[in-house]
N, C-alpha and C. Protein backbone atom coordinates (compact mmCIF):
# COMPACT_ATOMS: atom_id res chain seq x y z
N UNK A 1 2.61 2.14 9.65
CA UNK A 1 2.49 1.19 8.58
C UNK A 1 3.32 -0.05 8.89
N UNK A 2 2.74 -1.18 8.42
CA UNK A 2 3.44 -2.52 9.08
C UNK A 2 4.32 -2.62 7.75
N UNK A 3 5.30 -3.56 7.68
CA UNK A 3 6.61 -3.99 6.85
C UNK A 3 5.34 -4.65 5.69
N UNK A 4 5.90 -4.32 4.54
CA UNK A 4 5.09 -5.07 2.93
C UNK A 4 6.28 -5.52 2.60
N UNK A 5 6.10 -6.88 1.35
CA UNK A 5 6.57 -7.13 0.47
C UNK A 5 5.80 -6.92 -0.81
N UNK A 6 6.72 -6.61 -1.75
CA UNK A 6 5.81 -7.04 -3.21
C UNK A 6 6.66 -8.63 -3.83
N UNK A 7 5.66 -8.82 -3.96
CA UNK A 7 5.89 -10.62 -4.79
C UNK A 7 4.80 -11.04 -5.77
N UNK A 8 5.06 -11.29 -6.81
CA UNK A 8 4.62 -12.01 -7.59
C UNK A 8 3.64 -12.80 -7.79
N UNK A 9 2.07 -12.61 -8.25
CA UNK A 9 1.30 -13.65 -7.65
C UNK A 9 0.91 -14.83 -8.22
N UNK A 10 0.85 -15.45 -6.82
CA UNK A 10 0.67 -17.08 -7.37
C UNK A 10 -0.39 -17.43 -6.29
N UNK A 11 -0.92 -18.72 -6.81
CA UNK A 11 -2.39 -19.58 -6.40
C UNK A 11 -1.94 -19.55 -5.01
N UNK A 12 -1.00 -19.36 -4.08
CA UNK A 12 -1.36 -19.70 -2.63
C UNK A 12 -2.26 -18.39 -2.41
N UNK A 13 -2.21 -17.13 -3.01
CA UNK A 13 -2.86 -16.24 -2.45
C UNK A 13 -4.51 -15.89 -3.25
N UNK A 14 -5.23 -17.10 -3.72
CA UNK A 14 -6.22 -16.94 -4.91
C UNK A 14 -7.35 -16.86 -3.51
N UNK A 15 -7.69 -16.95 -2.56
CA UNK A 15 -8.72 -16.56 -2.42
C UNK A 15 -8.26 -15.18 -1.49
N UNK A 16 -7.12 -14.67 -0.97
CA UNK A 16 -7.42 -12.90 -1.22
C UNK A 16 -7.10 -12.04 -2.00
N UNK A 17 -6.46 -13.16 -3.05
CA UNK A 17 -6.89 -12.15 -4.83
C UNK A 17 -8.45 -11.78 -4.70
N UNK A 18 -8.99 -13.31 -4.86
CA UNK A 18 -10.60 -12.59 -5.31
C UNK A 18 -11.32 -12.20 -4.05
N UNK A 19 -10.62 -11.87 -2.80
CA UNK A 19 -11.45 -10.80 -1.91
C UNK A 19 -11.41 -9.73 -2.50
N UNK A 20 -9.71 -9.54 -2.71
CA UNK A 20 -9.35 -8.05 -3.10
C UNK A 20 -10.18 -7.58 -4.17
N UNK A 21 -10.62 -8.45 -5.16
CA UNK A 21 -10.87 -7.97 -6.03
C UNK A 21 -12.73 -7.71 -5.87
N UNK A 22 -13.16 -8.67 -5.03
CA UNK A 22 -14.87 -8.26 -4.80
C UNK A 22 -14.87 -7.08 -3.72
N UNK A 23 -13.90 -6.64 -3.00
CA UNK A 23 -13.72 -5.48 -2.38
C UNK A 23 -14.00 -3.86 -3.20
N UNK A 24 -13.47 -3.93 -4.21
CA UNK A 24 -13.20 -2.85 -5.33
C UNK A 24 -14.33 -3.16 -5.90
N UNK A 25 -14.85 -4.34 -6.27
CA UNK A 25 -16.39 -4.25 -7.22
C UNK A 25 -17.39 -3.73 -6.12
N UNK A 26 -17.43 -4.48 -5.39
CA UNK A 26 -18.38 -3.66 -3.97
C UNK A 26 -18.45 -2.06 -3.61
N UNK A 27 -17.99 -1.98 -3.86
CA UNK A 27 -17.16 -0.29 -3.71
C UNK A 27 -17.27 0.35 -4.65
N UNK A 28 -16.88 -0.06 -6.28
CA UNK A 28 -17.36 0.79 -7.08
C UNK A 28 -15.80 1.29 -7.24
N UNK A 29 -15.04 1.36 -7.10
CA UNK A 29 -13.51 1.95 -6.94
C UNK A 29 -12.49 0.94 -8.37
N UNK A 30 -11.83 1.87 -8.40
CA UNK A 30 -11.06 1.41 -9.87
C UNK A 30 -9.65 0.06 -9.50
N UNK A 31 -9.54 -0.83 -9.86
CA UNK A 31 -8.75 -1.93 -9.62
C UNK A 31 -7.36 -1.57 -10.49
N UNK A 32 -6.66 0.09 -10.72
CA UNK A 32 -5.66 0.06 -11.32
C UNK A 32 -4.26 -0.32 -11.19
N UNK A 33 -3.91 -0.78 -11.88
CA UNK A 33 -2.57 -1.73 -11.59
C UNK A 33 -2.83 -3.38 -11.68
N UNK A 34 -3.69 -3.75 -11.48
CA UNK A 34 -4.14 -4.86 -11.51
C UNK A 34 -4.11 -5.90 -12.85
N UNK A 35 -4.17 -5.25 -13.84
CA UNK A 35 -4.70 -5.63 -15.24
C UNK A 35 -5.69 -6.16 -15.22
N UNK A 36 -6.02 -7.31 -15.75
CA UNK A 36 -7.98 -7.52 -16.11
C UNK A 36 -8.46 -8.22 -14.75
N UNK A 37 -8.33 -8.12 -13.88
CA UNK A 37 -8.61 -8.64 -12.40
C UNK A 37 -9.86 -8.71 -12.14
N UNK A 38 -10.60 -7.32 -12.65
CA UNK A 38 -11.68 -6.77 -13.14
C UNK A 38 -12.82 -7.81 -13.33
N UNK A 39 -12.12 -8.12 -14.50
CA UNK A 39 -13.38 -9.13 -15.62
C UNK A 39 -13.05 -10.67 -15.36
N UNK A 40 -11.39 -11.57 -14.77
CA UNK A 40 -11.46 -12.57 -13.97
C UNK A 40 -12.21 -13.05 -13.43
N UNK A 41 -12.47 -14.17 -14.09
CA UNK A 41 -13.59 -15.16 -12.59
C UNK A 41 -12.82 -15.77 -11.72
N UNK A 42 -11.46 -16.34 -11.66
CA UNK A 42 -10.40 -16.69 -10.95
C UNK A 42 -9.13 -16.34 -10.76
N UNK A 43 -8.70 -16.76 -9.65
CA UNK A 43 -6.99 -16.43 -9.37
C UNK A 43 -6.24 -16.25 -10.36
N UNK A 44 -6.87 -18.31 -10.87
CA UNK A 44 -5.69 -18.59 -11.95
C UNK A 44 -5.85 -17.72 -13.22
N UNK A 45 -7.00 -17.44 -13.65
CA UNK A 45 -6.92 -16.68 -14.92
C UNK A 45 -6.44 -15.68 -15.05
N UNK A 46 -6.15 -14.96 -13.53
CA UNK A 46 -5.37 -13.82 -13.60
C UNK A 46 -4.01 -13.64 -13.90
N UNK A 47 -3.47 -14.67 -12.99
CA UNK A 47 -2.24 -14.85 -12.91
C UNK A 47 -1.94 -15.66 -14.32
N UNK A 48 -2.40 -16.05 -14.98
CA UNK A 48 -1.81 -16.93 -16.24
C UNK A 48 -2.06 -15.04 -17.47
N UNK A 49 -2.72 -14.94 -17.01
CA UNK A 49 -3.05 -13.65 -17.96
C UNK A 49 -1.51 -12.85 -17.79
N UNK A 50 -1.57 -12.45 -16.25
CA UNK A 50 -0.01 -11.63 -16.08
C UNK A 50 1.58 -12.40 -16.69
N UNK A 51 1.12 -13.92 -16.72
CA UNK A 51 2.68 -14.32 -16.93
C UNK A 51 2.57 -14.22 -18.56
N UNK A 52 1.37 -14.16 -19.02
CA UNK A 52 1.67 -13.88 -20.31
C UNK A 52 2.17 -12.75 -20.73
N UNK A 53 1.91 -11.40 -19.74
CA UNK A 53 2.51 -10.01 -20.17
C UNK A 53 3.99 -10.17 -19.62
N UNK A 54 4.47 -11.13 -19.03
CA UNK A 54 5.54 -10.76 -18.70
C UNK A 54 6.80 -10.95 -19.82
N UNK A 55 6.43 -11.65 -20.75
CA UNK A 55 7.64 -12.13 -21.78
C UNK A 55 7.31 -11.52 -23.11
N UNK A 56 7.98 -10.69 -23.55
CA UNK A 56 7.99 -10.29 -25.24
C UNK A 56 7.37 -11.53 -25.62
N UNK A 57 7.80 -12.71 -25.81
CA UNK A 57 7.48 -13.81 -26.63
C UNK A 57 5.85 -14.34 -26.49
N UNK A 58 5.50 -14.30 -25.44
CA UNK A 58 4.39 -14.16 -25.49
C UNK A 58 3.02 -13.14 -25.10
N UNK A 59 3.90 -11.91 -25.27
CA UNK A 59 2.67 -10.73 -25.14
C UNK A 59 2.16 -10.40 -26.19
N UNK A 60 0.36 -10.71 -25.97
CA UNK A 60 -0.08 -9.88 -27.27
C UNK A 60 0.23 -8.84 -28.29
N UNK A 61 0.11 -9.28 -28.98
CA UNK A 61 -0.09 -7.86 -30.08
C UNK A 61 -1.11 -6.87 -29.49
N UNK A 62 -0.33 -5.80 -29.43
CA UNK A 62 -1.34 -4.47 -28.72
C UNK A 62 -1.24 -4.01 -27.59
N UNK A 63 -0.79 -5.06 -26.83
CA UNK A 63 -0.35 -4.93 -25.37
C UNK A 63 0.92 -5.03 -25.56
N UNK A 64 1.41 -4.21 -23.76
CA UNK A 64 2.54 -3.74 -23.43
C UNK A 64 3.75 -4.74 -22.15
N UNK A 65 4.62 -5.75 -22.36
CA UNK A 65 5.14 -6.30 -21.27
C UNK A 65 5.00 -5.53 -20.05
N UNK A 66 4.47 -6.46 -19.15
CA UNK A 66 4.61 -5.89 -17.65
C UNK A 66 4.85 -6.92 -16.44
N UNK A 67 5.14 -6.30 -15.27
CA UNK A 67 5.17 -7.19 -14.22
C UNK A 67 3.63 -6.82 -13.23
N UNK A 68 3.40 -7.94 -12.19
CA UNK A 68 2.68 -7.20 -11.61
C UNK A 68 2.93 -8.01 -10.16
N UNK A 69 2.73 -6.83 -8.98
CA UNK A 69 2.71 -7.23 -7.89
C UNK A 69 2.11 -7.20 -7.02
N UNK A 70 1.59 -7.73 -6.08
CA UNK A 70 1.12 -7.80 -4.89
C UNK A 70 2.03 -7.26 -4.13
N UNK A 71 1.16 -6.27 -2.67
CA UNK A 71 2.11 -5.93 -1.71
C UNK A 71 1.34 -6.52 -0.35
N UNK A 72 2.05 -7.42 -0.03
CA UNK A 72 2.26 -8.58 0.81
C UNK A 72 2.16 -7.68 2.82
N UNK A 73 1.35 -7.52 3.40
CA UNK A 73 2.14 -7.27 4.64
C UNK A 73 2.55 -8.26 5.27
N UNK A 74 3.59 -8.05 5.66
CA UNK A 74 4.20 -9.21 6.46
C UNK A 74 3.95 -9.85 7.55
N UNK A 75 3.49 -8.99 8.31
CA UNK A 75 3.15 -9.22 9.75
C UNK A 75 1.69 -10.43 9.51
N UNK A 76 0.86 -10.51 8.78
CA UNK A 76 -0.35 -11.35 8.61
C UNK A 76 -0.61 -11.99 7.01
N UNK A 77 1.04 -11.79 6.39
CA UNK A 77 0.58 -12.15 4.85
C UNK A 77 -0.77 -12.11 3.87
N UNK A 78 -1.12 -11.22 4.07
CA UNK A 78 -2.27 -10.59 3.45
C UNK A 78 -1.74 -9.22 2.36
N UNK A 79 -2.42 -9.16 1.25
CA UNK A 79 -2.57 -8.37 -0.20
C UNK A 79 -3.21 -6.94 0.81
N UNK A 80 -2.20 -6.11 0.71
CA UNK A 80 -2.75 -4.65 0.81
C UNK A 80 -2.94 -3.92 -0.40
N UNK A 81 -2.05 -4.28 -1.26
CA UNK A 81 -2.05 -3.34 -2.83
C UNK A 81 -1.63 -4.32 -3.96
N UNK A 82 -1.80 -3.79 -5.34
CA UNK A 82 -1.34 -4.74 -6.52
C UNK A 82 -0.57 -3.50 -7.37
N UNK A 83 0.21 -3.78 -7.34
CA UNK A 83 0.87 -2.54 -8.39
C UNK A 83 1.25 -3.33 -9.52
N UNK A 84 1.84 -2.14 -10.31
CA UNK A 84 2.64 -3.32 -11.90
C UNK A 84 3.13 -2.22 -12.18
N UNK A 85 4.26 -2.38 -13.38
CA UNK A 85 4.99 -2.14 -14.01
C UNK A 85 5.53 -2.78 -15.68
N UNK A 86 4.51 -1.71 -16.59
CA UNK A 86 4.98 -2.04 -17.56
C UNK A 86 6.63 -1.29 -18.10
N UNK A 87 6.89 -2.10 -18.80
CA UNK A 87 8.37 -1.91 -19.38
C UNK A 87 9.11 -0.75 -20.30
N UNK A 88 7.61 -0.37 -21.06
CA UNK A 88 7.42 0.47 -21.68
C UNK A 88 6.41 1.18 -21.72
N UNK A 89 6.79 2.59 -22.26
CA UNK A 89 5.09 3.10 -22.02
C UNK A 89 5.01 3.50 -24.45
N UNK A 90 5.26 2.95 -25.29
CA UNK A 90 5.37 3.06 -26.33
C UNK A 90 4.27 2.44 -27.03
N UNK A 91 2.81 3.01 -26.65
CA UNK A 91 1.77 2.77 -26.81
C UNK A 91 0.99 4.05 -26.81
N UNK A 92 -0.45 4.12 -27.48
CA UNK A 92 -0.80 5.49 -27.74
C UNK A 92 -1.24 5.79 -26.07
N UNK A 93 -2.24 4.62 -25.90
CA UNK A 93 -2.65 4.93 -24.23
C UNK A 93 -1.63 5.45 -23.27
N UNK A 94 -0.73 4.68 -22.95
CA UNK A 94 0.22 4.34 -21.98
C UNK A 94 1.28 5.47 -22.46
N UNK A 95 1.61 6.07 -23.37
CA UNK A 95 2.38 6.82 -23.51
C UNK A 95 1.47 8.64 -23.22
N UNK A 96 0.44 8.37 -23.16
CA UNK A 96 -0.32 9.70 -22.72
C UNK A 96 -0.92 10.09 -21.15
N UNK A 97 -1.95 8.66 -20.77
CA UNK A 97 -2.20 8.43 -19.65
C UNK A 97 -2.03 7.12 -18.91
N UNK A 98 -1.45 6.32 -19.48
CA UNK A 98 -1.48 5.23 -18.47
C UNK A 98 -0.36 5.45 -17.99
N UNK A 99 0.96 5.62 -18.12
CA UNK A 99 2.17 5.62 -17.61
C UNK A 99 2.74 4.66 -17.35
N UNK A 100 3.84 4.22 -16.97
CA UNK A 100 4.63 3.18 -16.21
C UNK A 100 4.04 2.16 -15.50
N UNK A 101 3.37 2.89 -14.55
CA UNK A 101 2.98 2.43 -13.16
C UNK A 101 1.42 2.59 -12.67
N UNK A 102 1.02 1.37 -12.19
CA UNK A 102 -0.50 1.92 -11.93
C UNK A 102 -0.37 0.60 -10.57
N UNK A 103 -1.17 1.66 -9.60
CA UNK A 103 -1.33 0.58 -8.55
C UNK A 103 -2.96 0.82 -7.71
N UNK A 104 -2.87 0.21 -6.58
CA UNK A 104 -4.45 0.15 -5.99
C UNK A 104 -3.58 -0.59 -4.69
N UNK A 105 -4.78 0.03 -3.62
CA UNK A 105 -4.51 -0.12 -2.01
C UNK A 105 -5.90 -0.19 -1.92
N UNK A 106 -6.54 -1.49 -1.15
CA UNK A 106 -7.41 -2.02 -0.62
C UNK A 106 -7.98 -0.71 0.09
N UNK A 107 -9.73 -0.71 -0.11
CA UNK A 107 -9.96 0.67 0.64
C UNK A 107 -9.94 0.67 1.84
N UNK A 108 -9.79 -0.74 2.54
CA UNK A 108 -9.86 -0.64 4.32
C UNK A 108 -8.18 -0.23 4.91
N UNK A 109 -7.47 -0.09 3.47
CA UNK A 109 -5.75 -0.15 4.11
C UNK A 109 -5.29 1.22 3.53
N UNK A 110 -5.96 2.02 3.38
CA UNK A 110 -5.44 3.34 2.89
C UNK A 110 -5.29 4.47 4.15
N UNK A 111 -4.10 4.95 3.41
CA UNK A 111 -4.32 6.10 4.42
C UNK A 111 -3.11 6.17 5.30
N UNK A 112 -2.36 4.34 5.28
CA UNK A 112 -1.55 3.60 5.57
C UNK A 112 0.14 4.09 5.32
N UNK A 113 0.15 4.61 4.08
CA UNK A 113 1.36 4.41 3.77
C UNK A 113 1.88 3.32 2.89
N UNK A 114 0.83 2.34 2.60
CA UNK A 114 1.35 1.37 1.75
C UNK A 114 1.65 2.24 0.45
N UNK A 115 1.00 2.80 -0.22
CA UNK A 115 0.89 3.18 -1.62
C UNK A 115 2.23 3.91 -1.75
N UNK A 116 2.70 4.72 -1.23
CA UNK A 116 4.04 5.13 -0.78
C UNK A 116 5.05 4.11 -0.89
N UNK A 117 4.43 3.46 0.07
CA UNK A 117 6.07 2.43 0.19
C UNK A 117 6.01 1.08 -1.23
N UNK A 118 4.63 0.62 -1.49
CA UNK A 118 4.82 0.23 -3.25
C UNK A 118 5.46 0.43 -3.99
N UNK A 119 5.08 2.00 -4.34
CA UNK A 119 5.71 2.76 -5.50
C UNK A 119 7.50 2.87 -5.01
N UNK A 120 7.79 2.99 -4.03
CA UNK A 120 9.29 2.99 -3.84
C UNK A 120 9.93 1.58 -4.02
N UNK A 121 9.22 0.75 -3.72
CA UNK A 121 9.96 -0.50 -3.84
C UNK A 121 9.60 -0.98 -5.37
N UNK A 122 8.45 -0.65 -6.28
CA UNK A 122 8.74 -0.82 -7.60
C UNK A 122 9.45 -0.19 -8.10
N UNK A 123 10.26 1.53 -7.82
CA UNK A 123 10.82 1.73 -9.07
C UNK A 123 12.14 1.34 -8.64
N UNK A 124 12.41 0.18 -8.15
CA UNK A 124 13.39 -0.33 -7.97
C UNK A 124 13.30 -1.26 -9.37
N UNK A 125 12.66 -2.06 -9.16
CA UNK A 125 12.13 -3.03 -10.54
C UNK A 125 12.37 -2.18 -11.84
N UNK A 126 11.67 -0.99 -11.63
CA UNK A 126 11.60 -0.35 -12.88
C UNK A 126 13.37 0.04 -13.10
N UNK A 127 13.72 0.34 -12.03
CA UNK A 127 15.57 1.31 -12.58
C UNK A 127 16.21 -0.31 -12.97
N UNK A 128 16.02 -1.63 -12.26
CA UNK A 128 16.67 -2.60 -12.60
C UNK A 128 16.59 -3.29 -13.98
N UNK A 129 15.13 -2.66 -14.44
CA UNK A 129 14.49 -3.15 -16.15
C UNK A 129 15.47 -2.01 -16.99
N UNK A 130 16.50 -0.79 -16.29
CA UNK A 130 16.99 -0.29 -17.21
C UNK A 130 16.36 1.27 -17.25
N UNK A 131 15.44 1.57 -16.52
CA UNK A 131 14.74 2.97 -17.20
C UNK A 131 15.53 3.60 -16.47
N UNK A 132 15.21 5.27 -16.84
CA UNK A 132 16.57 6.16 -16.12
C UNK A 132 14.96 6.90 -15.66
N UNK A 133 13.52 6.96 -16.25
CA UNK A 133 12.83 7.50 -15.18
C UNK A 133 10.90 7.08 -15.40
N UNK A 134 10.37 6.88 -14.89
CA UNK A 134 8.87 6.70 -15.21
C UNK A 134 8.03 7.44 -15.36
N UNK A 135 6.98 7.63 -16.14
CA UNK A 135 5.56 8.71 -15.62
C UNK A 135 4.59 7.68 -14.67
N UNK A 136 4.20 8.47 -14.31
CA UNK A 136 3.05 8.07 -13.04
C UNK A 136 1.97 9.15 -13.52
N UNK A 137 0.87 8.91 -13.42
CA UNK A 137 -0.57 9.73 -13.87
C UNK A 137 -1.50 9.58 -12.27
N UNK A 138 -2.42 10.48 -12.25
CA UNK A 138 -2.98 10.16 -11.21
C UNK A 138 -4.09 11.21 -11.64
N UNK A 139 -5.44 11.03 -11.24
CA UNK A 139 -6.27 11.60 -10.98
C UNK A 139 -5.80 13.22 -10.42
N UNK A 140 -6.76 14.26 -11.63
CA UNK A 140 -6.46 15.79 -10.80
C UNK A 140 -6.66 16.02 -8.60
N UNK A 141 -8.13 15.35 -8.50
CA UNK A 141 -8.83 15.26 -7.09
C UNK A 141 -8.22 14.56 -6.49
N UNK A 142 -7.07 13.49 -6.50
CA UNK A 142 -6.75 12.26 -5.56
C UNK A 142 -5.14 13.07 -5.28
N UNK A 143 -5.54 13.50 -3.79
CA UNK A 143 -5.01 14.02 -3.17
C UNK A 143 -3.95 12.92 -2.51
N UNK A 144 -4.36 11.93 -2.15
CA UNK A 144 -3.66 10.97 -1.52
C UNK A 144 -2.37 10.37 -2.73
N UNK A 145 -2.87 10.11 -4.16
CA UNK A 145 -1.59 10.22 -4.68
C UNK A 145 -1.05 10.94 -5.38
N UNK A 146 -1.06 11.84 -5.46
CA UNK A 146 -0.40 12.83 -6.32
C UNK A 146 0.84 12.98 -4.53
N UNK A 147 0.14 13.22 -3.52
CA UNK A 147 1.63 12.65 -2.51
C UNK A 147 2.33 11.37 -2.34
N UNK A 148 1.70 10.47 -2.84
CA UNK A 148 2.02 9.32 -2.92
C UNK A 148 3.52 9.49 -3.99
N UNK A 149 3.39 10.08 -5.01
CA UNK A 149 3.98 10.42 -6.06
C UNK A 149 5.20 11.00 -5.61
N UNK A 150 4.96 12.33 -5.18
CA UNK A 150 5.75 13.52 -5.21
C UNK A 150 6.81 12.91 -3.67
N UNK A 151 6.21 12.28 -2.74
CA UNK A 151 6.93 11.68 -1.75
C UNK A 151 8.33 10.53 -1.94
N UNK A 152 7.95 9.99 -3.74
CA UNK A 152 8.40 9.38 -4.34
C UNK A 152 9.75 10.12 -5.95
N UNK A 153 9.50 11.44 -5.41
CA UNK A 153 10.34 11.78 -6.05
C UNK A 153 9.74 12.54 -7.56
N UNK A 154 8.39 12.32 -7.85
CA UNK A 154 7.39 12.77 -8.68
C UNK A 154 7.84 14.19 -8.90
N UNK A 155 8.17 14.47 -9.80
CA UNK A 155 8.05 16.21 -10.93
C UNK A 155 6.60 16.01 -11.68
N UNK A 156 6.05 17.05 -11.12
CA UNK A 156 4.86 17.29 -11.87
C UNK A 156 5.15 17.62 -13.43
N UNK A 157 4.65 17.38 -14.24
CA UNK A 157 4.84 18.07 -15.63
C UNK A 157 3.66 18.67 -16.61
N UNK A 158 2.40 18.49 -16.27
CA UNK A 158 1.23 19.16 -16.62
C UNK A 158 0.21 18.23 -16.64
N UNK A 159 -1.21 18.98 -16.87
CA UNK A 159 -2.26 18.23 -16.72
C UNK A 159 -2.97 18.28 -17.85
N UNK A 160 -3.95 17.33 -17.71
CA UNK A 160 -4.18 16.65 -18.90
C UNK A 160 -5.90 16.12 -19.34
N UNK A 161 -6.48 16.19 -20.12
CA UNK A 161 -8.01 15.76 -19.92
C UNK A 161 -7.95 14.53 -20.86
N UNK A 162 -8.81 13.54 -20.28
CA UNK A 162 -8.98 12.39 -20.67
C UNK A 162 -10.20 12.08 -20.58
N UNK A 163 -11.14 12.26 -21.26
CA UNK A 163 -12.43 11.79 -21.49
C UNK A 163 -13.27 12.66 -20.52
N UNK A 164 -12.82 13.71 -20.65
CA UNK A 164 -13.16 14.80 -19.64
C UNK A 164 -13.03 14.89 -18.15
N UNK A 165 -11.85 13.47 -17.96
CA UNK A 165 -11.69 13.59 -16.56
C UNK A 165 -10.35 14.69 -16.33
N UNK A 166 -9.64 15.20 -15.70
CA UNK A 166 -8.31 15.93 -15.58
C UNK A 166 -7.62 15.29 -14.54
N UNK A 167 -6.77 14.89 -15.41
CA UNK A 167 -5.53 14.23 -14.21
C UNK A 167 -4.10 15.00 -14.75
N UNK A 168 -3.33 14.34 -14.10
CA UNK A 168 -1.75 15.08 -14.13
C UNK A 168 -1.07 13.94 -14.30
N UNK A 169 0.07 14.60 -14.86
CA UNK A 169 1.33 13.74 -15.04
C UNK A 169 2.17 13.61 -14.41
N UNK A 170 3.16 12.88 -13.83
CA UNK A 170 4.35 13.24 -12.98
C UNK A 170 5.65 12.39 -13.79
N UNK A 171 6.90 12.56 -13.86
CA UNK A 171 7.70 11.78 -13.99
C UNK A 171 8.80 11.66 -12.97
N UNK A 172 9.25 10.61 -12.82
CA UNK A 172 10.13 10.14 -11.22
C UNK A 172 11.69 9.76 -12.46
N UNK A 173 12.47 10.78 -11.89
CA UNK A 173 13.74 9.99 -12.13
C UNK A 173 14.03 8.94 -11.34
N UNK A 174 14.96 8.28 -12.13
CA UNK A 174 15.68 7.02 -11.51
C UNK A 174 17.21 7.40 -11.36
């Protein structure tokens, strides 16, 4: 695995935001961590969307403050993953299945080690916002993170059905 950063995104990286993101529509694959990246027609709408979750003062009603990041490789400055980190999980969703943390690794960069090394360098963010530990959720079948997780320090704590899918819970001390 080559050296990542996670950083913050901004317009120098808007056209491999929206690769990343016609990558995952092409594919059919879930854009989690991302927030509405999804339904974006541009960079900027994304990124003005995220700086709005980032401040109590201006996060919706209903929604939860978060950060979100890009993981940067270094060697060719290119987006391998987008993770985030909300602040809280004191929401009906987010306190059952969304968890803390939700991220996504480009499907040509998996397999890599990025998703691993993400999640370690966010719950840095997360222990510095104050938490003493996170849940992480993952799909029952996704073998790749539920190690992603547990490599990360992940305690399983039970599983769970959500619209008849079964995933699990994990929580990571800090």
């Amino acid at each position: 695995m080559s050296m990542i950063k996670l950083i913050k995104p901004t317009m120098e990286y808007a056209n491999d935001i929206m690769d990343y993101r016609q990558e995952f529509l092409d594919s059919g694959d879930s854009l989690a961590g991302c927030g509405n990246l999804r339904t974006c027609s541009s960079a900027e709408e994304w990124i003005d969307e995220l700086n709005i979750l980032e401040n109590k003062e201006t996060c919706p009603e209903g929604k939860v403050c978060s950060n979100t990041y890009m993981a940067i490789r270094v060697s060719d400055n290119k987006i391998v993953g987008i993770i985030d980190f909300r602040h809280h999980i004191d929401h009906p969703i987010l306190s059952v299945w969304g968890g803390h943390i939700g991220y996504s690794v480009r499907p040509i960069e998996r397999r890599k080690g990025y998703a691993t090394e993400m999640l370690r360098q966010n719950l840095i963010n997360c222990k510095r916002h104050g938490l003493d530990k996170v849940l992480v959720i993952c799909d029952f079948d996704n073998i790749a993170s539920k190690k992603t997780i547990t490599t990360n320090g992940g305690i399983f704590e039970k599983e769970i059905m959500v619209d008849g899918d079964r995933m699990e819970r994990y929580w990571i001390p800090l």
